[in-house]
N, C-alpha and C. Protein backbone atom coordinates (compact mmCIF):
# COMPACT_ATOMS: atom_id res chain seq x y z
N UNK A 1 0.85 -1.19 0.00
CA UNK A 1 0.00 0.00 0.00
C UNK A 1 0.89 1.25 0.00
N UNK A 2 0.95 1.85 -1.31
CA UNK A 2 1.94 3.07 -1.04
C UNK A 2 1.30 4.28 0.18
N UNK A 3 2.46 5.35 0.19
CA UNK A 3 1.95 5.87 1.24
C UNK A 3 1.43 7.05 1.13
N UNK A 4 2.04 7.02 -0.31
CA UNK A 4 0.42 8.44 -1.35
C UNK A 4 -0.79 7.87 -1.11
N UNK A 5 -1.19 6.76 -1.37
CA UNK A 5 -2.18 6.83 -1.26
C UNK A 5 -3.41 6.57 0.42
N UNK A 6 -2.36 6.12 1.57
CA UNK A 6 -2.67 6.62 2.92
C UNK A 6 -3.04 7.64 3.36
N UNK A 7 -1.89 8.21 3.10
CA UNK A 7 -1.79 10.00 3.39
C UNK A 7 -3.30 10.32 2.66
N UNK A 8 -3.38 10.38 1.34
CA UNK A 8 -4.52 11.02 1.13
C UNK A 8 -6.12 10.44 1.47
N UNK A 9 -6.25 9.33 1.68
CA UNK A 9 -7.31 9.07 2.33
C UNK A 9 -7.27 9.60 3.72
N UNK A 10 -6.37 9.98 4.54
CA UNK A 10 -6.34 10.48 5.36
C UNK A 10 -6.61 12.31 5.14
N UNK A 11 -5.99 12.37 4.49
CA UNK A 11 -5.88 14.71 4.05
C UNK A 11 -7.30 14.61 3.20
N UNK A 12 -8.03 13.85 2.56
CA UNK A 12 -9.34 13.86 2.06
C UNK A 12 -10.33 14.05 3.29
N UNK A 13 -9.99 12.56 4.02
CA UNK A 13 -11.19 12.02 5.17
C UNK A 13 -11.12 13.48 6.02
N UNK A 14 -10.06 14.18 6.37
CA UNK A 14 -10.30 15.43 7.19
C UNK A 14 -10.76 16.19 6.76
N UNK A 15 -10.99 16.59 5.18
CA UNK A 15 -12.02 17.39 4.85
C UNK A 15 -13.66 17.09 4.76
N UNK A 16 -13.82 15.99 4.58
CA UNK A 16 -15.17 15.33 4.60
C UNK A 16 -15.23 15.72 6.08
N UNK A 17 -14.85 15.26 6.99
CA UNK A 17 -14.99 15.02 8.35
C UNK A 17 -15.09 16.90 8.89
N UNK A 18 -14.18 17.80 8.22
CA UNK A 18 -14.57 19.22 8.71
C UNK A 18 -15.79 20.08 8.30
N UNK A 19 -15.85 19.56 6.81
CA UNK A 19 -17.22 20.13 6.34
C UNK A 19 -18.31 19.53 7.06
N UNK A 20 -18.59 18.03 8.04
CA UNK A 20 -18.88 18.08 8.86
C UNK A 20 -19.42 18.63 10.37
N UNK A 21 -18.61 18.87 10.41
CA UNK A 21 -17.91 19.90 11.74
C UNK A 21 -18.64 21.22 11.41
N UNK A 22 -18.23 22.09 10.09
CA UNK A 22 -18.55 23.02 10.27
C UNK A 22 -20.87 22.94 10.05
N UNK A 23 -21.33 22.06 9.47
CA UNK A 23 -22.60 22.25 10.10
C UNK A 23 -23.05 21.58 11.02
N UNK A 24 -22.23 21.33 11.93
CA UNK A 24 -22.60 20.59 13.19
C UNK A 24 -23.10 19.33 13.47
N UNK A 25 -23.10 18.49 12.45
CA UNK A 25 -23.83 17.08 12.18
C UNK A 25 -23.31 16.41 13.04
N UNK A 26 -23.84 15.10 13.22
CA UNK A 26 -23.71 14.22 14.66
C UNK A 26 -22.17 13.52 14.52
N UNK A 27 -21.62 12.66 15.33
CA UNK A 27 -20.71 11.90 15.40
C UNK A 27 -20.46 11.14 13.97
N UNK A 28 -21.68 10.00 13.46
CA UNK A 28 -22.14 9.14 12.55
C UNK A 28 -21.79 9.92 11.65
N UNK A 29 -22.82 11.22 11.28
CA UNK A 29 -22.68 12.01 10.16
C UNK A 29 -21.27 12.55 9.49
N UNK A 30 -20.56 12.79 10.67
CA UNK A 30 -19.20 13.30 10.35
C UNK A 30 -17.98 11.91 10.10
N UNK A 31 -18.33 10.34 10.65
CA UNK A 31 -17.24 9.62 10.03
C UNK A 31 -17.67 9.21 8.70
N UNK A 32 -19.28 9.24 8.44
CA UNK A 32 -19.40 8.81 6.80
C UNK A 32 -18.97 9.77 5.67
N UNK A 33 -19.05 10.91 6.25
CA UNK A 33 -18.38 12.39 5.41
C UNK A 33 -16.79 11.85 5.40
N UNK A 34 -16.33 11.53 6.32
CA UNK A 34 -15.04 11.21 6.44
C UNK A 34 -14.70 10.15 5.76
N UNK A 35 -15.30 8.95 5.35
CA UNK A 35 -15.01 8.11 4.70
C UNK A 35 -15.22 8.27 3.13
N UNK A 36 -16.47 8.93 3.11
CA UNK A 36 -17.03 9.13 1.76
C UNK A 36 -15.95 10.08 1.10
N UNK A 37 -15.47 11.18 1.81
CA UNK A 37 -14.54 12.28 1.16
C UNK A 37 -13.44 11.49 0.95
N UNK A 38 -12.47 10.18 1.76
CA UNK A 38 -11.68 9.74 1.52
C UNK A 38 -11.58 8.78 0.74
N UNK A 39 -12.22 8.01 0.81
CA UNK A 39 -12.21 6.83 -0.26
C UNK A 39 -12.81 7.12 -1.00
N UNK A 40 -14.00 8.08 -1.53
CA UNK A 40 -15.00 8.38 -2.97
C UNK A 40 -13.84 8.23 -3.79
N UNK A 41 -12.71 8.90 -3.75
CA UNK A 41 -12.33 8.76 -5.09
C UNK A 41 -11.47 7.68 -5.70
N UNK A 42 -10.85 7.23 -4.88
CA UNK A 42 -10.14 5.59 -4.93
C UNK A 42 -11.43 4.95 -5.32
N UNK A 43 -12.22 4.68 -4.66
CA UNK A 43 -13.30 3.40 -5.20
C UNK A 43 -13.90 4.04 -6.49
N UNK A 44 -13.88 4.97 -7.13
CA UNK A 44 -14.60 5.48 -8.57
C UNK A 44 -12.97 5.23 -9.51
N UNK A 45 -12.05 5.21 -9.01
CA UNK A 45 -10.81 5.23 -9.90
C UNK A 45 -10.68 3.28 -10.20
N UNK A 46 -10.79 2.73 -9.01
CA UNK A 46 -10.62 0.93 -9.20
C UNK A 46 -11.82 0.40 -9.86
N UNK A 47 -13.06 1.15 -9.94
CA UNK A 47 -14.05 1.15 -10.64
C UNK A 47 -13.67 1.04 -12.13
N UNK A 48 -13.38 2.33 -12.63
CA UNK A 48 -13.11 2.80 -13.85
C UNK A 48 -12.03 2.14 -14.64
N UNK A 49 -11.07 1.16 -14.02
CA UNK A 49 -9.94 0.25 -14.23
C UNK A 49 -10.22 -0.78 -14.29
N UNK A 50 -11.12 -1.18 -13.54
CA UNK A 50 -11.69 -3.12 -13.06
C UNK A 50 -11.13 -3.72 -11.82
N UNK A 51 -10.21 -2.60 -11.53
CA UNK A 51 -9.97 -3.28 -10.33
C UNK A 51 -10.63 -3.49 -8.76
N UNK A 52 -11.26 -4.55 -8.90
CA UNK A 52 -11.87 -4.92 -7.74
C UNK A 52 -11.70 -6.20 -7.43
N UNK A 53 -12.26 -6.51 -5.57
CA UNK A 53 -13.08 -5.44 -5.41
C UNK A 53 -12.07 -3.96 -4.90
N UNK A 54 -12.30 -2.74 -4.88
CA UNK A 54 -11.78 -1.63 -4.16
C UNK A 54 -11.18 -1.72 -3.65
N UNK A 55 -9.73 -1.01 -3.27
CA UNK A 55 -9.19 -1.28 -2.14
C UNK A 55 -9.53 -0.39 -0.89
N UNK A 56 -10.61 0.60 -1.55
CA UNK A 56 -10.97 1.72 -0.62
C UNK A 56 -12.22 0.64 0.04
N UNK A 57 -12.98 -0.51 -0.17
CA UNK A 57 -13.45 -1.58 0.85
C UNK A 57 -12.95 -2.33 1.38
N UNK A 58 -11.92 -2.82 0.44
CA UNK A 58 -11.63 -4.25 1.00
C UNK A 58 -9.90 -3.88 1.82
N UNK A 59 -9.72 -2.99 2.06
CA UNK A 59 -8.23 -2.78 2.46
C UNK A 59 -8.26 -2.39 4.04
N UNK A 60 -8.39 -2.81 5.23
CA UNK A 60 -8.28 -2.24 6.36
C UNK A 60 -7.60 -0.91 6.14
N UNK A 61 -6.27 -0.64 5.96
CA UNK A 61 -5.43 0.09 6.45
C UNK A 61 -6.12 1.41 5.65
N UNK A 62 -6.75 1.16 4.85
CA UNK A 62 -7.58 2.44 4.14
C UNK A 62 -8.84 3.00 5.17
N UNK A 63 -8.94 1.57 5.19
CA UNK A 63 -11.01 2.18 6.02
C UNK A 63 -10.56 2.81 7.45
N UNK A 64 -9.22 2.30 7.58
CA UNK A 64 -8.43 2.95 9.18
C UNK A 64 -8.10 4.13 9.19
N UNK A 65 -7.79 4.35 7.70
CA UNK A 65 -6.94 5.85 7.96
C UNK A 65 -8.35 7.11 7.27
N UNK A 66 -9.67 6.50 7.14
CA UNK A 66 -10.71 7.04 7.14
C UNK A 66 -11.37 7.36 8.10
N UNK A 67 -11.20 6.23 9.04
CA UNK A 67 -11.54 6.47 10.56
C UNK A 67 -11.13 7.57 11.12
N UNK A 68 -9.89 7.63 11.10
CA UNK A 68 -8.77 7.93 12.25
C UNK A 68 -8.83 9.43 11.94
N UNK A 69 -9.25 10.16 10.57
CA UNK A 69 -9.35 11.35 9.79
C UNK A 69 -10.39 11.85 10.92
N UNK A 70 -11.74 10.51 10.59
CA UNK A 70 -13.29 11.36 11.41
C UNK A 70 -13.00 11.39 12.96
N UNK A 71 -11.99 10.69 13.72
CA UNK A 71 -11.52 10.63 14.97
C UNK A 71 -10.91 12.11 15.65
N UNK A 72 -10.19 12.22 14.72
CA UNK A 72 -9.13 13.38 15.05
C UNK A 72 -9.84 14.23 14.60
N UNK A 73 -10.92 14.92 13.75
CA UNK A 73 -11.56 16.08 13.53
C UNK A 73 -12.78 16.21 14.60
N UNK A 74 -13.34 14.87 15.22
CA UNK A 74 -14.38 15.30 15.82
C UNK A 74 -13.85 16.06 17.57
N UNK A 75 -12.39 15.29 17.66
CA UNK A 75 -12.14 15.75 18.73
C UNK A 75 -11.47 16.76 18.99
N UNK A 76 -10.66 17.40 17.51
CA UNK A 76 -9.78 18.59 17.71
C UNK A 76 -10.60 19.92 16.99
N UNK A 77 -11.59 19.62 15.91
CA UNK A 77 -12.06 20.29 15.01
C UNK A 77 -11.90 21.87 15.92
N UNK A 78 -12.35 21.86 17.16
CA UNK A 78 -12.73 23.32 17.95
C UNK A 78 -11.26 23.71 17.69
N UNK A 79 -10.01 22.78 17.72
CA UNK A 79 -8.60 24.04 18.13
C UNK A 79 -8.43 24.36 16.24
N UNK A 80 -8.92 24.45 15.12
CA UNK A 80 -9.06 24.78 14.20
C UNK A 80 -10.06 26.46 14.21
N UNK A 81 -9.38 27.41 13.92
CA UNK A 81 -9.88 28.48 14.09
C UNK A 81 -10.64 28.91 13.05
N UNK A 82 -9.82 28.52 11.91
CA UNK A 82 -10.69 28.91 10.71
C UNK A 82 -11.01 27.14 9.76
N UNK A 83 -12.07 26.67 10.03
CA UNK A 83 -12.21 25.90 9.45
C UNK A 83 -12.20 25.75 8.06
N UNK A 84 -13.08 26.86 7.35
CA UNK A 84 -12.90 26.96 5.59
C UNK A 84 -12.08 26.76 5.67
N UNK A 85 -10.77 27.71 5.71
CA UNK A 85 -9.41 27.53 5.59
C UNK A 85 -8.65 26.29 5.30
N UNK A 86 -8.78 25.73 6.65
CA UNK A 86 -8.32 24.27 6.74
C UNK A 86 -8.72 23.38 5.72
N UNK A 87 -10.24 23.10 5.45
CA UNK A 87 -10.67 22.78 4.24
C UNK A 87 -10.28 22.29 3.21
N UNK A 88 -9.92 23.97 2.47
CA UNK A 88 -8.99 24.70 1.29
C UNK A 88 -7.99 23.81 1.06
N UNK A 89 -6.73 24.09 2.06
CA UNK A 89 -5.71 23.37 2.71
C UNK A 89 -5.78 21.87 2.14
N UNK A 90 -6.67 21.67 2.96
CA UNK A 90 -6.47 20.05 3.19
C UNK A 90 -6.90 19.74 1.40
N UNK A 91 -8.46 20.10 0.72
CA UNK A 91 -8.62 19.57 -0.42
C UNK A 91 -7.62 19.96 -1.54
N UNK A 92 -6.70 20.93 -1.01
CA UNK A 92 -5.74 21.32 -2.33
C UNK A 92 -4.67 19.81 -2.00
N UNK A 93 -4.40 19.02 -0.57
CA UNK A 93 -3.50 17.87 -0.82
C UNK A 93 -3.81 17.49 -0.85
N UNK A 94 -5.23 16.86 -0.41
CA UNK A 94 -5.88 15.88 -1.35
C UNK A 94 -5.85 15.62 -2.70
N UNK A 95 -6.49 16.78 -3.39
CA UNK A 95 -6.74 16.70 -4.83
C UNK A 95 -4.80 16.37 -5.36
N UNK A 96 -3.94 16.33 -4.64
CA UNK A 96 -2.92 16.62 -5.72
C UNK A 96 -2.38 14.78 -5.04
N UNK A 97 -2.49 14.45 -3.76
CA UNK A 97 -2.17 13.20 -3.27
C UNK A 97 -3.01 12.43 -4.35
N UNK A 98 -4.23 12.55 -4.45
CA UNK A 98 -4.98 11.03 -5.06
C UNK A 98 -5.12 11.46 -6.21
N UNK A 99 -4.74 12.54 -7.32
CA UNK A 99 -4.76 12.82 -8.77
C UNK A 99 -3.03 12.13 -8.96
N UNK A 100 -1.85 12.37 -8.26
CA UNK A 100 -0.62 11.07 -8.79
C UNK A 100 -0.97 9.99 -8.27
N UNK A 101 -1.52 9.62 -7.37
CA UNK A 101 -2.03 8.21 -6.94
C UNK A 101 -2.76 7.94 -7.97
N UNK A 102 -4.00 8.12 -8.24
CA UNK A 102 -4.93 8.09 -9.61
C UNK A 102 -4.31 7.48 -10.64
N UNK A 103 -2.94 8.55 -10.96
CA UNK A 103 -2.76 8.15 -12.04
C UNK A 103 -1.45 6.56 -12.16
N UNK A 104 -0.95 7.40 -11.04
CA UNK A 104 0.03 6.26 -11.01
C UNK A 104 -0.43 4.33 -11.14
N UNK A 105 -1.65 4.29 -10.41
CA UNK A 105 -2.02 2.64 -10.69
C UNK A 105 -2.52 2.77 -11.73
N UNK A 106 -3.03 3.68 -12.49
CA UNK A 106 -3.52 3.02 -13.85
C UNK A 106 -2.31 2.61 -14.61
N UNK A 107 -1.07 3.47 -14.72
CA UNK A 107 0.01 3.10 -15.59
C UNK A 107 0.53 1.71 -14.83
N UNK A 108 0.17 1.78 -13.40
CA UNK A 108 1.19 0.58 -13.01
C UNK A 108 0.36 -0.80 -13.64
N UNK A 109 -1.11 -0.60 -13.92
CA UNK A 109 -1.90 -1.42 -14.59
C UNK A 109 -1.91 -1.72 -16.40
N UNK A 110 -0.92 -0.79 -16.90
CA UNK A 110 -0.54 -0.69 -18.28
C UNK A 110 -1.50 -0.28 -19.05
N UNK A 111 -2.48 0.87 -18.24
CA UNK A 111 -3.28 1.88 -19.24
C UNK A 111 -2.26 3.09 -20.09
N UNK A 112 -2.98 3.41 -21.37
CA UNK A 112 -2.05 4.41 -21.81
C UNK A 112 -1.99 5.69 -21.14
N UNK A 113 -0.50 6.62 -21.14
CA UNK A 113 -0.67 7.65 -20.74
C UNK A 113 -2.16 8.74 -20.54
N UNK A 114 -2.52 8.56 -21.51
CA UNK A 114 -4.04 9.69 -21.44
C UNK A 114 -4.74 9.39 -20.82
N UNK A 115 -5.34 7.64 -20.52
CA UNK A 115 -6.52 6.80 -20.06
C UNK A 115 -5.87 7.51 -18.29
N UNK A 116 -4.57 6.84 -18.01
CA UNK A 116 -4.46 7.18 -16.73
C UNK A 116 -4.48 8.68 -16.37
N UNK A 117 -3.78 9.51 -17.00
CA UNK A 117 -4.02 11.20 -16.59
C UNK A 117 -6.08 11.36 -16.64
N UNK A 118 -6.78 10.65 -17.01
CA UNK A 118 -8.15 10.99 -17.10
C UNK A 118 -8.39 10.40 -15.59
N UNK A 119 -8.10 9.24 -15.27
CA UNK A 119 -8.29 8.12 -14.61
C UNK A 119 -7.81 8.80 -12.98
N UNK A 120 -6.55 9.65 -13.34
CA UNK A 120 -6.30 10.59 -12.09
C UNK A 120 -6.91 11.17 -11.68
N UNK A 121 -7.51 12.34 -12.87
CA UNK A 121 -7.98 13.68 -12.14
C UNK A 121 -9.39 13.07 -11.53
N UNK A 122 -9.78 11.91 -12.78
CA UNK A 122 -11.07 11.68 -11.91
C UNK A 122 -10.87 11.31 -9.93
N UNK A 123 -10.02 10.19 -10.12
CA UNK A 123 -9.56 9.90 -8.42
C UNK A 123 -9.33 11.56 -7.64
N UNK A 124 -8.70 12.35 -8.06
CA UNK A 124 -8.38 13.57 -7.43
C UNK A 124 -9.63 14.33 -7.37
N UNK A 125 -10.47 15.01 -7.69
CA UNK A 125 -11.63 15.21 -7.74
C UNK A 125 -12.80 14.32 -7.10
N UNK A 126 -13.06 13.28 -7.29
CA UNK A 126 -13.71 12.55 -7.11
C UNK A 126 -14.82 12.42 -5.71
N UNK A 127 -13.85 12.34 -5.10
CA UNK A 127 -13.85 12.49 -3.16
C UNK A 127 -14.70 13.89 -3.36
N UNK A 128 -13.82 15.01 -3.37
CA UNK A 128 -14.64 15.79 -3.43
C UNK A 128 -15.61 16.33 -3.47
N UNK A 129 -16.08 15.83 -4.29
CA UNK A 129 -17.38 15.88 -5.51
C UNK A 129 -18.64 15.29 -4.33
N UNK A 130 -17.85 14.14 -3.60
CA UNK A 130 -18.97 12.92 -3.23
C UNK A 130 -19.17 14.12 -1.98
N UNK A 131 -17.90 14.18 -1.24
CA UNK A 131 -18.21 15.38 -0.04
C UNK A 131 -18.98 16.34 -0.13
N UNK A 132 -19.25 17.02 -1.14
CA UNK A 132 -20.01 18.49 -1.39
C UNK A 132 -21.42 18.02 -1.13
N UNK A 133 -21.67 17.03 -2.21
CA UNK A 133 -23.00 16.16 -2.75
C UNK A 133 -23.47 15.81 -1.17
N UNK A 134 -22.91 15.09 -0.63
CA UNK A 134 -23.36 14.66 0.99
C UNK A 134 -23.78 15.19 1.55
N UNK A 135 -22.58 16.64 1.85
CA UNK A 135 -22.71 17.88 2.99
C UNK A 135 -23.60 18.14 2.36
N UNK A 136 -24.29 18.63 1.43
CA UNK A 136 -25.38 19.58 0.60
C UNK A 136 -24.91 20.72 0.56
N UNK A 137 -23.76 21.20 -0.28
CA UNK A 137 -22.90 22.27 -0.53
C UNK A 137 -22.55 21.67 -2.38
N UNK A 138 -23.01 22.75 -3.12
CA UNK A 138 -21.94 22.89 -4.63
C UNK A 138 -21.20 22.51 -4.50
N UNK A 139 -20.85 21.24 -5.75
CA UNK A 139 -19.22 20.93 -5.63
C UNK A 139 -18.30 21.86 -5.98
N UNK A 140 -17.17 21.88 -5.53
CA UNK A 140 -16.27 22.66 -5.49
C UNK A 140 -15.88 22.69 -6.68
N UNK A 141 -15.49 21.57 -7.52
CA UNK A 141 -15.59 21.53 -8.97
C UNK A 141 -16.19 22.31 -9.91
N UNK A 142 -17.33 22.88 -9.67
CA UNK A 142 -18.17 23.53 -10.29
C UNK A 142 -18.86 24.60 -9.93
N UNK A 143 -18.81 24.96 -8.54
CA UNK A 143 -19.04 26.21 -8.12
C UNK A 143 -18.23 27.36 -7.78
N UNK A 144 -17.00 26.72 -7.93
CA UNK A 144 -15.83 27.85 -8.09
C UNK A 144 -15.25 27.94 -9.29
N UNK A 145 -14.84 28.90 -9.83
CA UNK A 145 -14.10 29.46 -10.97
C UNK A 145 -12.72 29.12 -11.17
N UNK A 146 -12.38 29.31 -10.06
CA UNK A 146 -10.52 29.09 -9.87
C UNK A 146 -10.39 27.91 -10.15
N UNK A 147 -9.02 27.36 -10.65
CA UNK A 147 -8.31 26.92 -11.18
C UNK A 147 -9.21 25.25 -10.13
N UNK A 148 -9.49 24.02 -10.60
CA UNK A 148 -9.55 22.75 -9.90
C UNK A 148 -9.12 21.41 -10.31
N UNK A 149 -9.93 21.21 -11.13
CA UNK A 149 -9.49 20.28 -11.72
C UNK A 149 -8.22 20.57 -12.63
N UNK A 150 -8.17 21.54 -13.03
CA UNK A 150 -6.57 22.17 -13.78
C UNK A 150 -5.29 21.87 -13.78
N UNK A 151 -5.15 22.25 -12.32
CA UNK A 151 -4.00 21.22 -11.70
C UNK A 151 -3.84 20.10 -11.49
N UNK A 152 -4.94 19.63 -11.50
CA UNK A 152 -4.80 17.48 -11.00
C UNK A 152 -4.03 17.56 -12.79
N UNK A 153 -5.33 18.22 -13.72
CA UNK A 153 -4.44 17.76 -15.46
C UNK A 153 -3.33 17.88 -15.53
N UNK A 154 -2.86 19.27 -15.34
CA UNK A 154 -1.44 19.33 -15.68
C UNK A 154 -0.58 18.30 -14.70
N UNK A 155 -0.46 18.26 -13.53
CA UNK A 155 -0.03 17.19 -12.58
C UNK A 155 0.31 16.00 -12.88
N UNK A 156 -0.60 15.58 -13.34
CA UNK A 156 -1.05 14.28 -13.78
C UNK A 156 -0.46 13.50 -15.23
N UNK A 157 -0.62 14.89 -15.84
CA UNK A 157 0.04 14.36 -17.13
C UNK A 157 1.40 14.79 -17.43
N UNK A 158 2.04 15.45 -16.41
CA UNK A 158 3.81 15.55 -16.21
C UNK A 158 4.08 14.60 -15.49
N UNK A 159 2.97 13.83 -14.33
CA UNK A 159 3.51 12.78 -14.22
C UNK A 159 3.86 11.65 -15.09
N UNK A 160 2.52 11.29 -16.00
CA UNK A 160 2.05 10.40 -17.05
C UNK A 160 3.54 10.61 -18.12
N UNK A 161 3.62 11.78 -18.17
CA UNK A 161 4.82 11.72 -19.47
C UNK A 161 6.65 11.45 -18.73
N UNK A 162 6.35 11.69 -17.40
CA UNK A 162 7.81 11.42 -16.88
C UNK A 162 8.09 9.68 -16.69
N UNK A 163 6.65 9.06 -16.48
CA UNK A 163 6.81 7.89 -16.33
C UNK A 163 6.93 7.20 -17.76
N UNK A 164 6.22 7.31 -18.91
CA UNK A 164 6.26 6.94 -20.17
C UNK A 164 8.04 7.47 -20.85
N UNK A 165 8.59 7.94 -20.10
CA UNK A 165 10.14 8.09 -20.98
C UNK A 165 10.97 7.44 -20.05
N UNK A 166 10.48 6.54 -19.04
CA UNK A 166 11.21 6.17 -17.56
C UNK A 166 12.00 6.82 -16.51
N UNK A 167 10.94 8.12 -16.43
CA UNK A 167 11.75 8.91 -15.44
C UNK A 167 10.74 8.51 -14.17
N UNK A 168 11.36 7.57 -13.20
CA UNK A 168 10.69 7.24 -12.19
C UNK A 168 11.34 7.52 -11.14
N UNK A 169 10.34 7.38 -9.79
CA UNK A 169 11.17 7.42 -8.50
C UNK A 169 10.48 8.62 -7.71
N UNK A 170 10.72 8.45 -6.20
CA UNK A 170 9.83 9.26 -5.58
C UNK A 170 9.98 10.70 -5.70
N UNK A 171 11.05 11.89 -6.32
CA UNK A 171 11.42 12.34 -6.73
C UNK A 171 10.64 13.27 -7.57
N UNK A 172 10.18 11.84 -8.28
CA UNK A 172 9.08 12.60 -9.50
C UNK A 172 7.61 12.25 -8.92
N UNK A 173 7.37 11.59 -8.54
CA UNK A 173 6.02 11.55 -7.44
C UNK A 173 5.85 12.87 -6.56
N UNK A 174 6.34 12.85 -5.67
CA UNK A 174 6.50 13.62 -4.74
C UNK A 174 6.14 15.42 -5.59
N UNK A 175 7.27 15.30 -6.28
CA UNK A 175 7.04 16.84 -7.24
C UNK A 175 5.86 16.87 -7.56
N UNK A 176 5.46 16.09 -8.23
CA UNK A 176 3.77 16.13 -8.78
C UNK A 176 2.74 16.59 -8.10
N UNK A 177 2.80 15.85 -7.35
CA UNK A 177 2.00 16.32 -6.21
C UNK A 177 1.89 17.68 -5.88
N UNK A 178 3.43 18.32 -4.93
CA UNK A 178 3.59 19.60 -4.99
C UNK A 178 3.03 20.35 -5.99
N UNK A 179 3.26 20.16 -7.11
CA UNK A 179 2.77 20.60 -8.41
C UNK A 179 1.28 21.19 -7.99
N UNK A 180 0.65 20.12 -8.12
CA UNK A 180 -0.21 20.37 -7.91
C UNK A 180 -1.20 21.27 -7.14
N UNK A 181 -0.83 20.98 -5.82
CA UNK A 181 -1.13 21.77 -5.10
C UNK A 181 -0.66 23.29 -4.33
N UNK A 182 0.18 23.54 -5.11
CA UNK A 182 0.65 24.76 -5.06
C UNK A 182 -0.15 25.17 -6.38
N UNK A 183 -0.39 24.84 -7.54
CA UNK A 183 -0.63 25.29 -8.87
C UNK A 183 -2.31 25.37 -8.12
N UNK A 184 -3.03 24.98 -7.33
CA UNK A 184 -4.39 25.05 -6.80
C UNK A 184 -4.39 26.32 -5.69
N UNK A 185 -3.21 26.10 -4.84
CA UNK A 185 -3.34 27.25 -3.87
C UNK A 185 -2.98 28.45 -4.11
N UNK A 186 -1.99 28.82 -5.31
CA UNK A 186 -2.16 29.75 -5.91
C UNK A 186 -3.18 30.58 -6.79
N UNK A 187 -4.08 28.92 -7.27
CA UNK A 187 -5.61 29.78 -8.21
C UNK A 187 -6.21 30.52 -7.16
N UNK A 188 -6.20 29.89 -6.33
CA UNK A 188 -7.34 30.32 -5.00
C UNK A 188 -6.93 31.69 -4.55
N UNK A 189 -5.32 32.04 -4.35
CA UNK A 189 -4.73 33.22 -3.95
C UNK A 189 -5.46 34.48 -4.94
N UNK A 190 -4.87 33.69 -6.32
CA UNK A 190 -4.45 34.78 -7.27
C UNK A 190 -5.74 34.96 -8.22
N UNK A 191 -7.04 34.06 -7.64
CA UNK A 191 -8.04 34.08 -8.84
C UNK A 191 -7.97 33.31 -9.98
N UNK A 192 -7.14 32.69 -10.35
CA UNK A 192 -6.99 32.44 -11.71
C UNK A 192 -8.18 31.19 -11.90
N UNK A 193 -8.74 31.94 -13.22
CA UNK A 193 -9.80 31.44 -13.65
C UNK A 193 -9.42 30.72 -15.24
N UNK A 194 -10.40 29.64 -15.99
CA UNK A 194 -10.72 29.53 -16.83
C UNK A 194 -11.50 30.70 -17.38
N UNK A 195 -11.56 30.53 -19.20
CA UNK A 195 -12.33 32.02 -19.53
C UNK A 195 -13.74 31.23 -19.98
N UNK A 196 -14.78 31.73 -19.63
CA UNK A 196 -15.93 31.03 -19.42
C UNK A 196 -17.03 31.82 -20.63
N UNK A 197 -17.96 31.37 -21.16
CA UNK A 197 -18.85 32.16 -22.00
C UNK A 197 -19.74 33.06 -21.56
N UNK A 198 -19.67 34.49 -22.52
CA UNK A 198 -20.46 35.00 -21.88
C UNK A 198 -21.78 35.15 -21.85
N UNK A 199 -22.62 35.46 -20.94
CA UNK A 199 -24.20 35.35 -21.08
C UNK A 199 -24.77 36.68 -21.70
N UNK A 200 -25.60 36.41 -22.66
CA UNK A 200 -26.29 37.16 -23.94
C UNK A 200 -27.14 38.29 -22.86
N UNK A 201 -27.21 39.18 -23.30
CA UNK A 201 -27.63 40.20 -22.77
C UNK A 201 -28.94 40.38 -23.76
């Protein structure tokens, strides 16, 4: 079990588990947010591959580190001052942990470069998506302008092309990631938008 993909069921499950938090939902409510935000997107990515069953079901050390996300938010969530914030935070390493995770098992499964960069952003996004949908909040995907899914692409497919010329190693993992989520926390800083159509007057 690599440890990209721990970590981010874990930096996911704390955002499921805070958007929680922040509308006050019960104990229950906040570890299924926590699980759903963490594993949604692993189990839609082993889906989309064939690989099953999931390892986001059938893997203890996953459904543990989903737990352990809704554990630690229900009991610390109060020393978090600004929760949005944290959020932000947390879904910008998420999205960039499980968009090279994403992509990385599809290639390690011998999909072509493109299938897996698709196969990523979906895993990187994914969670997300399921969290918003749950909490009853717009996905973030689609109700913000700034830059989202953007970065998992580009991410994803500098990973996809470093691995297709055999530039491997944690090195280039690790960067990706960063990539990523700096290329997200900067949209958020700096605005940066897609240019969108305009509505007819």
């Amino acid at each position: 079990m690599p440890a990209l993909e721990l970590l981010g069921v874990f930096v996911f499950g704390l955002t499921g588990a805070l958007a929680a938090a922040r509308k006050e939902l019960d104990a229950l409510s906040l570890l299924i947010l926590a699980a759903a935000a963490g594993l949604g997107g692993g189990i839609l990515r082993d889906v989309l591959i064939g690989s099953v069953p999931p390892v986001g079901i059938s893997d203890w050390r996953l459904l543990t580190a989903a737990a352990a996300a809704g554990v630690v938010t229900f009991f610390f969530h109060h020393r978090v001052s600004r929760i949005e914030r944290a959020v932000l935070l947390l879904d910008a390493a998420g999205l960039g942990l499980f968009a090279v995770a994403g992509t990385l098992k599809a290639l390690q499964l011998g999909t072509s470069p493109l299938t897996a960069v698709i196969v990523g952003v979906l895993t990187g996004v994914g969670g997300g998506v399921i969290r918003d949908l749950l909490a009853g909040d717009p996905p973030r995907l689609f109700a913000q302008r700034e830059w989202y899914a953007t970065p998992a692409i580009l991410g994803s497919a500098a990973f996809a092309a470093a691995w297709d010329e055999d530039v491997r190693g944690p090195l280039v993992t690790w960067g990706c990631v960063v990539v990523i989520v700096v290329l997200r926390l900067l949209a958020i800083h700096r605005e940066w938008e897609l240019p969108a159509p305009r509505a007819s007057r």
